[in-house]
N, C-alpha and C. Protein backbone atom coordinates (compact mmCIF):
# COMPACT_ATOMS: atom_id res chain seq x y z
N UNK A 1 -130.13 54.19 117.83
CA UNK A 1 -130.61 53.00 118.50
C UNK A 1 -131.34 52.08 117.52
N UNK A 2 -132.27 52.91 116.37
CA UNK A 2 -132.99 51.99 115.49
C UNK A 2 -131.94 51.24 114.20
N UNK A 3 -131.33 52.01 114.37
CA UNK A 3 -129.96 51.34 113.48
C UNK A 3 -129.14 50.13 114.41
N UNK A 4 -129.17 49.78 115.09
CA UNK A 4 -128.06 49.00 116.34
C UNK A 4 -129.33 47.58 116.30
N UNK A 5 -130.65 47.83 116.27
CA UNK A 5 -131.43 47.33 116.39
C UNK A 5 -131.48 46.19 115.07
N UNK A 6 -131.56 47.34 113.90
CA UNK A 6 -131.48 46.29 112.64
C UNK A 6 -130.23 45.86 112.16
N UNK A 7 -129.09 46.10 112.15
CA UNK A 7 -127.90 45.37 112.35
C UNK A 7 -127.75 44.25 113.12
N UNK A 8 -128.36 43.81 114.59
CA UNK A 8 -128.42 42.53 115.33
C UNK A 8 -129.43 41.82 114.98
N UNK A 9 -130.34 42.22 114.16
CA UNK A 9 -131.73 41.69 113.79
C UNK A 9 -131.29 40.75 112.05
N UNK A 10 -130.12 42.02 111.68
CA UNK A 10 -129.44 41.25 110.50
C UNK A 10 -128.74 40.00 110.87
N UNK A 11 -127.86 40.34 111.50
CA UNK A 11 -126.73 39.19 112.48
C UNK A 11 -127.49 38.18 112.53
N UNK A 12 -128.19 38.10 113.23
CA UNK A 12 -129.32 36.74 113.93
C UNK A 12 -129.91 36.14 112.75
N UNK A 13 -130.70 36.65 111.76
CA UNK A 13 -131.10 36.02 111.01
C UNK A 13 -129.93 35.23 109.89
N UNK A 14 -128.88 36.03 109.75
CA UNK A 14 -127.78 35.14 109.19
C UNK A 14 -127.17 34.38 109.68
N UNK A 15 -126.28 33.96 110.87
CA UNK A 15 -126.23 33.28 111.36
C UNK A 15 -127.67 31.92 111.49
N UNK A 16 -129.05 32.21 112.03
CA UNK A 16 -129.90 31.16 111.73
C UNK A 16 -130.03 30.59 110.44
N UNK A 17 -129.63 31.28 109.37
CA UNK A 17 -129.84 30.49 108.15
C UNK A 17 -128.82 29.79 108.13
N UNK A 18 -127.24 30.36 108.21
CA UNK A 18 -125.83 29.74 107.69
C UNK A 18 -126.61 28.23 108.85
N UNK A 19 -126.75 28.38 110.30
CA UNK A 19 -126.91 26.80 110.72
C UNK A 19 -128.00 26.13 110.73
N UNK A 20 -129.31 26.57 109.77
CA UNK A 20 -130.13 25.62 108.89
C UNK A 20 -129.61 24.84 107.93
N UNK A 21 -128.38 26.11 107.17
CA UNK A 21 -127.76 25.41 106.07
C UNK A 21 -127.01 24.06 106.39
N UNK A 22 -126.17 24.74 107.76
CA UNK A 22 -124.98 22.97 107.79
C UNK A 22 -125.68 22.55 108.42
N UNK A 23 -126.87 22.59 109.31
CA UNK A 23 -127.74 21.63 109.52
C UNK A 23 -128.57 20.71 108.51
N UNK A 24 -128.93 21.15 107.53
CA UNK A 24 -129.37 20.46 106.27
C UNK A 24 -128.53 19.84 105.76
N UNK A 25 -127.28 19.82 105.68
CA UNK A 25 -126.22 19.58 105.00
C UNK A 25 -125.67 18.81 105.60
N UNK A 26 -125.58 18.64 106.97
CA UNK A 26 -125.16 17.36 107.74
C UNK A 26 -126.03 16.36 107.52
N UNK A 27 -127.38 16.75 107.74
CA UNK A 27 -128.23 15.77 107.31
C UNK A 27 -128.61 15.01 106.03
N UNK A 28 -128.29 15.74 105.14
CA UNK A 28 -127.82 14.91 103.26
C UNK A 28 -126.68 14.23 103.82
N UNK A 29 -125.36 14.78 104.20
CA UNK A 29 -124.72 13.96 104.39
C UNK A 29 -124.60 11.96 105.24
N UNK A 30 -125.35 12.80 106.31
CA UNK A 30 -125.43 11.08 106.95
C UNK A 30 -126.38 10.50 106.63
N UNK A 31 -127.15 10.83 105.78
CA UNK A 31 -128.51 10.45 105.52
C UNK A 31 -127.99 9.26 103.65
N UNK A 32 -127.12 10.27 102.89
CA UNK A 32 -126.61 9.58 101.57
C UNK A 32 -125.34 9.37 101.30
N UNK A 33 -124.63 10.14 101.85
CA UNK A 33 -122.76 9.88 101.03
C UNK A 33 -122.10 9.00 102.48
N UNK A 34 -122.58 8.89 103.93
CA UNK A 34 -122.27 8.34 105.07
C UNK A 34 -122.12 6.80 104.86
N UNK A 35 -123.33 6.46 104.38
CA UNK A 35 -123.43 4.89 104.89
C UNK A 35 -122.93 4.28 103.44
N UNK A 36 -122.68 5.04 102.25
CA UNK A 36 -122.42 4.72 101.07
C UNK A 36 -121.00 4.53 101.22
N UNK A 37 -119.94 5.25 101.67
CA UNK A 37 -118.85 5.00 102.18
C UNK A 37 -118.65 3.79 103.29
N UNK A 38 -119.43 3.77 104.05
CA UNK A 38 -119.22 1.97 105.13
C UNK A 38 -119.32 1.38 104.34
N UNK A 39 -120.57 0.87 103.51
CA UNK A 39 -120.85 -0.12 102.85
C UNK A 39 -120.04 -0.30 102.10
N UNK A 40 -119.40 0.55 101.41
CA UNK A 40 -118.11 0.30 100.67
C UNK A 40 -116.82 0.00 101.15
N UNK A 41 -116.59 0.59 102.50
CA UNK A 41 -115.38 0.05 103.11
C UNK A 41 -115.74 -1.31 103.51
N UNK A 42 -117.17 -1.80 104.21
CA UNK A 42 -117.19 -2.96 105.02
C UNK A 42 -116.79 -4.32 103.62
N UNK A 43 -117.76 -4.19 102.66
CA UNK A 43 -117.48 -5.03 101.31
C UNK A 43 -116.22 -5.04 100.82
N UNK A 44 -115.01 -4.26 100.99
CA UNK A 44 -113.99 -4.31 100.58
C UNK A 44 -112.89 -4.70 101.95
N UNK A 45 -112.97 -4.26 103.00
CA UNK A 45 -111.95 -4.98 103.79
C UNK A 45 -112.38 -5.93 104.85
N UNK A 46 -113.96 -5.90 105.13
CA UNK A 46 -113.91 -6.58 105.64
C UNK A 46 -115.06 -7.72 105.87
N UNK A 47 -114.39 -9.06 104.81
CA UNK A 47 -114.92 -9.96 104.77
C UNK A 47 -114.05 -11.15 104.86
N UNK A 48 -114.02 -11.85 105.46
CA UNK A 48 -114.09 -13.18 105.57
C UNK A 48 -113.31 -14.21 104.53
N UNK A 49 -111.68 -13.87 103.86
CA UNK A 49 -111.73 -15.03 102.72
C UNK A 49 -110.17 -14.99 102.50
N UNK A 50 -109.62 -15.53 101.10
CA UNK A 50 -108.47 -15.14 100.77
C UNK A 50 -108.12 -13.98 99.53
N UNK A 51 -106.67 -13.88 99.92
CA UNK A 51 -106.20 -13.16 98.68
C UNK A 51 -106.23 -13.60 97.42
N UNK A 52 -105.77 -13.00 96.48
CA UNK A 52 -105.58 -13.71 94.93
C UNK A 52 -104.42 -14.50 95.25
N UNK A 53 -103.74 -14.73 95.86
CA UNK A 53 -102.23 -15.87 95.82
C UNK A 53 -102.97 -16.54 96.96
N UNK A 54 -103.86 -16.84 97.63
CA UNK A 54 -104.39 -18.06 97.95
C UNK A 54 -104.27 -17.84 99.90
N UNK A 55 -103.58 -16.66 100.38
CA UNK A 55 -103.17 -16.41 101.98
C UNK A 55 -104.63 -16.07 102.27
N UNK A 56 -104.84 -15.95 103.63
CA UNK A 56 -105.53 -15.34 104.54
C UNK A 56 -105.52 -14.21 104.18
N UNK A 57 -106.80 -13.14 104.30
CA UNK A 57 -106.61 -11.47 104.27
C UNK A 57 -106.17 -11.14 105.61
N UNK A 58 -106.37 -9.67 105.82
CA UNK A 58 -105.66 -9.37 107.15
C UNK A 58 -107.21 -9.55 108.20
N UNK A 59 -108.23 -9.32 107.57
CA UNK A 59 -109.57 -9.83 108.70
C UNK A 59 -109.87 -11.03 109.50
N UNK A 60 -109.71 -12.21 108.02
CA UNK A 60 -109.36 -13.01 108.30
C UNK A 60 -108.54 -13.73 109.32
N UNK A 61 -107.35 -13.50 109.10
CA UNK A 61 -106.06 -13.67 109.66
C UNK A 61 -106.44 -13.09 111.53
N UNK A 62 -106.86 -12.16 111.05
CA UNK A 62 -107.14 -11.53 112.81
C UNK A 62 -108.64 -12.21 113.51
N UNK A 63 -109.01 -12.61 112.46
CA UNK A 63 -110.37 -13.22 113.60
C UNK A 63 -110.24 -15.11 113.82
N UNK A 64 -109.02 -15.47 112.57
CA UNK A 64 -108.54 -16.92 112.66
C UNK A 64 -107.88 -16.97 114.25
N UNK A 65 -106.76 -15.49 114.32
CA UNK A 65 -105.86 -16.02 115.24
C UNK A 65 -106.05 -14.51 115.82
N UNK A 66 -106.71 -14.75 117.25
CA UNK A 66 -106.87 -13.47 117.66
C UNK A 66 -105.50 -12.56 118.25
N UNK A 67 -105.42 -11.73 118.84
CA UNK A 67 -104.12 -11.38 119.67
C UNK A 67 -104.88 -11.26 121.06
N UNK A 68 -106.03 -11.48 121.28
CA UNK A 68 -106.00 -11.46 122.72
C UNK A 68 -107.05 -12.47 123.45
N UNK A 69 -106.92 -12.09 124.47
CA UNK A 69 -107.70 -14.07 125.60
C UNK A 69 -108.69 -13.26 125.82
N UNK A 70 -109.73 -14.16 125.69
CA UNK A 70 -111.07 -13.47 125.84
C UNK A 70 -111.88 -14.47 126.76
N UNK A 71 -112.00 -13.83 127.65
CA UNK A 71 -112.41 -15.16 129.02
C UNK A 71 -113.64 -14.40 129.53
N UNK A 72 -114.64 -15.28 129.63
CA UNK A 72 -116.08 -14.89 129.95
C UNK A 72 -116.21 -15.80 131.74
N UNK A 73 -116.82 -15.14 132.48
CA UNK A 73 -117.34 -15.97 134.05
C UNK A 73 -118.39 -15.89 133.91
N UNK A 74 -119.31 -16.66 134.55
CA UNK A 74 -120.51 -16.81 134.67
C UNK A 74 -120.45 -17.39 136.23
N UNK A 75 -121.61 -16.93 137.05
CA UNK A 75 -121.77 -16.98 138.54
C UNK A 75 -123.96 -17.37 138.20
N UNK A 76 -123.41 -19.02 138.99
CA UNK A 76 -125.28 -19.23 139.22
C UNK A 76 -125.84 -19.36 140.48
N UNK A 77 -126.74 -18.74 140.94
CA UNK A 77 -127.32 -18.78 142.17
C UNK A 77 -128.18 -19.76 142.29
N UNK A 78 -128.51 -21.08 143.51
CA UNK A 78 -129.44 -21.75 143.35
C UNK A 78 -129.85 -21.40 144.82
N UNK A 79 -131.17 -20.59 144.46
CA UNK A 79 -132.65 -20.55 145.25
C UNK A 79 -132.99 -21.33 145.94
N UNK A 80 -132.89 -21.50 147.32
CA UNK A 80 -133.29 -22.40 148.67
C UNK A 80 -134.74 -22.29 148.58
N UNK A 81 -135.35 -21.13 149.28
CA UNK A 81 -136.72 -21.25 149.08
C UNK A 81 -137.40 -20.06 148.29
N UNK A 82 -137.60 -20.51 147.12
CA UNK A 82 -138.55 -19.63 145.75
C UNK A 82 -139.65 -19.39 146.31
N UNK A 83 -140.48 -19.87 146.84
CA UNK A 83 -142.00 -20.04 146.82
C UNK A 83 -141.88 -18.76 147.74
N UNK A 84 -141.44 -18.88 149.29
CA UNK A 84 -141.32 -17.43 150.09
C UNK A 84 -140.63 -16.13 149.43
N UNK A 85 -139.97 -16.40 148.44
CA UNK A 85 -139.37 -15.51 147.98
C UNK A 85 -140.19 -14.75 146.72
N UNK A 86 -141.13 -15.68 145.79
CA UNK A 86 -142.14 -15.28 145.23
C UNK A 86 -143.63 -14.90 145.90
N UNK A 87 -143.67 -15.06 147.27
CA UNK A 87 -144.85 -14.55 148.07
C UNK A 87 -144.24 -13.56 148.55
N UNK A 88 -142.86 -12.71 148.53
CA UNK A 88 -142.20 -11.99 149.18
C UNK A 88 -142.32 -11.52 150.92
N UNK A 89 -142.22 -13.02 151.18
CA UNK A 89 -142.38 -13.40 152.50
C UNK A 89 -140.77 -13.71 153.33
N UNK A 90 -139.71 -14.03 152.67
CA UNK A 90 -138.61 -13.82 153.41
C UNK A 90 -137.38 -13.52 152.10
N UNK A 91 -136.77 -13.64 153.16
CA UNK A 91 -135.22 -13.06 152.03
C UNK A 91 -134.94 -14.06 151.55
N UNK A 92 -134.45 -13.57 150.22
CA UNK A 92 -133.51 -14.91 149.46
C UNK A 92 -132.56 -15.61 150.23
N UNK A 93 -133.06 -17.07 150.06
CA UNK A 93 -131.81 -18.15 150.60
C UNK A 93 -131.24 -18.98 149.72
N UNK A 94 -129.95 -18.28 149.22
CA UNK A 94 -129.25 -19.00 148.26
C UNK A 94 -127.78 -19.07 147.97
N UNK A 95 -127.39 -19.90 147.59
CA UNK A 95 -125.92 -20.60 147.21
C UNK A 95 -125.27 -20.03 145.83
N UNK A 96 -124.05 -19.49 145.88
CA UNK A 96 -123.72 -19.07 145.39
C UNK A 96 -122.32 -20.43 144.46
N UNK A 97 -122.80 -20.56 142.90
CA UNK A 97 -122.07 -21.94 142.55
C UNK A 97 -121.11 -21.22 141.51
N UNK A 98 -120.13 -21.51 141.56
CA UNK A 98 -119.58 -20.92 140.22
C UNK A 98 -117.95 -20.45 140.82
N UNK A 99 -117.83 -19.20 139.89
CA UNK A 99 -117.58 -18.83 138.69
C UNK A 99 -117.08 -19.88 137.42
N UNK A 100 -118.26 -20.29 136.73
CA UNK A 100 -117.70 -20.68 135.64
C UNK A 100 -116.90 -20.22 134.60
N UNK A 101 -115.58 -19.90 134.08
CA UNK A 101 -114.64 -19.93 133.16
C UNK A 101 -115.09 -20.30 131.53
N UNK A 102 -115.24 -19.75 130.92
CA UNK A 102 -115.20 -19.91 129.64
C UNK A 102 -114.43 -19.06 128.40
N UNK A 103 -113.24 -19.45 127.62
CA UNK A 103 -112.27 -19.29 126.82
C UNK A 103 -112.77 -19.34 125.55
């Protein structure tokens, strides 16, 4: 039994170290080699300009001419009576104006 005892007592403590280890080790990672890689991808593909023969890049090109419709609504309520409604003395009485459309 005292043998069964220190064998799971071994187990446990190895296992807790091995996931201190990739726990430490994840954390160097996103902490230094993570954002060193974006910053390097974002500076290299994606900015804003042309090629050496004078075209659009492909970022460019996709934020010049999008592929898709991007339509925003907007809905405004105009407040009948505020004052009862800021004394919270009756229910909101209000008009509903809109949906404004914007492309």
């Amino acid at each position: 039994m005292q043998k069964r005892q220190w064998i799971c007592s071994g187990v446990s403590a190895g296992l807790f170290l091995v996931g201190a280890a990739l726990l430490i080790a994840g954390i160097v990672v996103m902490v230094n080699v993570f954002p060193n890689i974006v910053n390097k991808t974002i500076k290299t593909s994606k900015v804003l300009g042309l090629n050496d023969d004078g075209s659009l890049n492909d970022f460019t090109r996709t934020w010049a001419v999008p592929t898709y419709i991007s339509t925003m609504q907007y809905w405004v309520f105009d407040y009948k009576n505020p004052i009862g409604i800021l004394n919270r003395a009756l229910y909101p009485d209000m008009d509903e104006k809109g949906p404004y459309a914007y492309e």
